[in-house]
Protein backbone atom coordinates (compact mmCIF):
# COMPACT_ATOMS: atom_id res chain seq x y z
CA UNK A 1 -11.23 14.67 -2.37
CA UNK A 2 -12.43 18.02 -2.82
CA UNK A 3 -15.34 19.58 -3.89
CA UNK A 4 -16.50 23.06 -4.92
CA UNK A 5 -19.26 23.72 -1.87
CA UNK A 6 -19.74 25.86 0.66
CA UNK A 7 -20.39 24.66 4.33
CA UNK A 8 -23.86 26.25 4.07
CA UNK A 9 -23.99 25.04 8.31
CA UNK A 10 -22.27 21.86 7.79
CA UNK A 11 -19.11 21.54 10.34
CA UNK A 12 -15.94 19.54 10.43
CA UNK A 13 -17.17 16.24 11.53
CA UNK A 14 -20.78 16.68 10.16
CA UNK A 15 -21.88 13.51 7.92
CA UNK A 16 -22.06 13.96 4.29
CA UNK A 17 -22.85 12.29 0.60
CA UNK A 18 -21.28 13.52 -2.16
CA UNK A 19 -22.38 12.26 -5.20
CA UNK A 20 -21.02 12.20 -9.02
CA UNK A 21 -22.77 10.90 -12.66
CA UNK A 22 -20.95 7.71 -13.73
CA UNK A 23 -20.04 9.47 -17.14
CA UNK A 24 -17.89 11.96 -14.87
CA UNK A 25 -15.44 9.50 -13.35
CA UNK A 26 -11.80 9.25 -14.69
CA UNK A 27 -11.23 5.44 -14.61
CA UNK A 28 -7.70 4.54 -14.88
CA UNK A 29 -6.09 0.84 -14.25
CA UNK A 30 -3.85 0.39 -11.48
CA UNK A 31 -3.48 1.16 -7.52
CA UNK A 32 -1.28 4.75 -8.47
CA UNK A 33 -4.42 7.05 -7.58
CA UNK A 34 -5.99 8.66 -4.68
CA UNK A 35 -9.00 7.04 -4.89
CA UNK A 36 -9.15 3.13 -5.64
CA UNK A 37 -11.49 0.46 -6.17
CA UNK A 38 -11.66 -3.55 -7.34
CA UNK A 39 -13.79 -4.18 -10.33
CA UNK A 40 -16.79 -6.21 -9.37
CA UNK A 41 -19.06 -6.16 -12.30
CA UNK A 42 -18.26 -5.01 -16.51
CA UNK A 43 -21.17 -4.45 -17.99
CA UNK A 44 -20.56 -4.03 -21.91
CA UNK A 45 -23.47 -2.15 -23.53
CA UNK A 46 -22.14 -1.56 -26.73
CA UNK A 47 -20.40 1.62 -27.17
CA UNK A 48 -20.08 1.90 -23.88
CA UNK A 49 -19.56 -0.12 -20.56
CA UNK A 50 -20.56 0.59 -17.04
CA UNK A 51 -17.98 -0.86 -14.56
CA UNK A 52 -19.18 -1.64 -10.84
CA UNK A 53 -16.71 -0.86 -8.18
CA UNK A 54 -16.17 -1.73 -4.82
CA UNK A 55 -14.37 0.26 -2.07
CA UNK A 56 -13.48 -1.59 1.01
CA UNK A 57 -14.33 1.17 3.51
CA UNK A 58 -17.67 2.70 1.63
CA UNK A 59 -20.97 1.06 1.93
CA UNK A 60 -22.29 0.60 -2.03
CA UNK A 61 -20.89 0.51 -4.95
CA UNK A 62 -19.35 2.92 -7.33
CA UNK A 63 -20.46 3.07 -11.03
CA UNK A 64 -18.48 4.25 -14.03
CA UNK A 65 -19.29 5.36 -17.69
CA UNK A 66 -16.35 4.30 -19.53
CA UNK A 67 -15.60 4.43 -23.36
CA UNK A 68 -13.13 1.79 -23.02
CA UNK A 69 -12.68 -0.67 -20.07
CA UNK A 70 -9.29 -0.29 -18.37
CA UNK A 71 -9.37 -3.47 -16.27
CA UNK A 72 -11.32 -6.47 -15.61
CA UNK A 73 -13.18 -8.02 -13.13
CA UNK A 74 -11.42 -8.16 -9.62
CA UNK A 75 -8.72 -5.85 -10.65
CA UNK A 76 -7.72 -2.68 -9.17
CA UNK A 77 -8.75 0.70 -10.24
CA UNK A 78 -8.02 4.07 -9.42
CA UNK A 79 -10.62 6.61 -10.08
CA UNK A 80 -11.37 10.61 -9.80
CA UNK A 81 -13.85 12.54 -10.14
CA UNK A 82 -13.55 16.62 -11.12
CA UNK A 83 -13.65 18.86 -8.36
CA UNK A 84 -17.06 20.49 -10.68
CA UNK A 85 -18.96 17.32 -10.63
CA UNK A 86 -19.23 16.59 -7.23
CA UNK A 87 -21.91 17.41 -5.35
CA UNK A 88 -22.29 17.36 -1.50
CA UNK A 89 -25.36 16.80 0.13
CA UNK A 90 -25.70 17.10 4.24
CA UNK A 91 -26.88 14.61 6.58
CA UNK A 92 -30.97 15.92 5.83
CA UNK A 93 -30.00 15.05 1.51
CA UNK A 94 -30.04 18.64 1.16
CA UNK A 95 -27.67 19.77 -1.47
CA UNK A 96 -24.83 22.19 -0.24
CA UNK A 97 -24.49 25.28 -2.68
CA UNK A 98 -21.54 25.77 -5.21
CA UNK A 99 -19.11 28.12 -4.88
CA UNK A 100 -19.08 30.24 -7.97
């Protein structure tokens, strides 16, 4: 995954967070992407849904914004997220600036 930071300090090695809005995510069905997941949780809200996914090797749990749910509960996902709406914060929570 990428993101559109600059070190600001941070070195190779150097623990990080990056962090997304669920409404960002681009949830598609399937194992074919870089980034995958298994549906825990579908939470239908009306005109949207919120899906909670699990990755094996990350602590938490991923949420997603979706318009339309494209699989169900236990299923396999694969998500991304657009290199502009991540954000990387170092190991104090402090934000690392954006490249322009």
């Amino acid at each position: 995954m990428k993101a559109s930071v600059k070190a600001d300090g941070a070195k190779v090695g150097d623990a990080v967070t990056v962090g997304f809005r669920p409404e960002h995510l681009n949830v598609t069905a399937g194992d074919k992407g870089a980034l995958t997941a298994t549906v825990q949780l579908v939470e239908d809200l009306g005109d949207h849904s919120i899906m909670h996914l699990d990755r094996e090797a990350v602590e938490g749990r991923v949420l997603a914004k979706v318009e339309k749910v494209p699989a169900s509960e236990g299923q396999t996902v694969s998500f991304e997220i657009p290199v502009a709406e991540c954000h990387v914060f170092d190991a104090k929570g402090m934000a690392l600036s954006r490249r322009d």
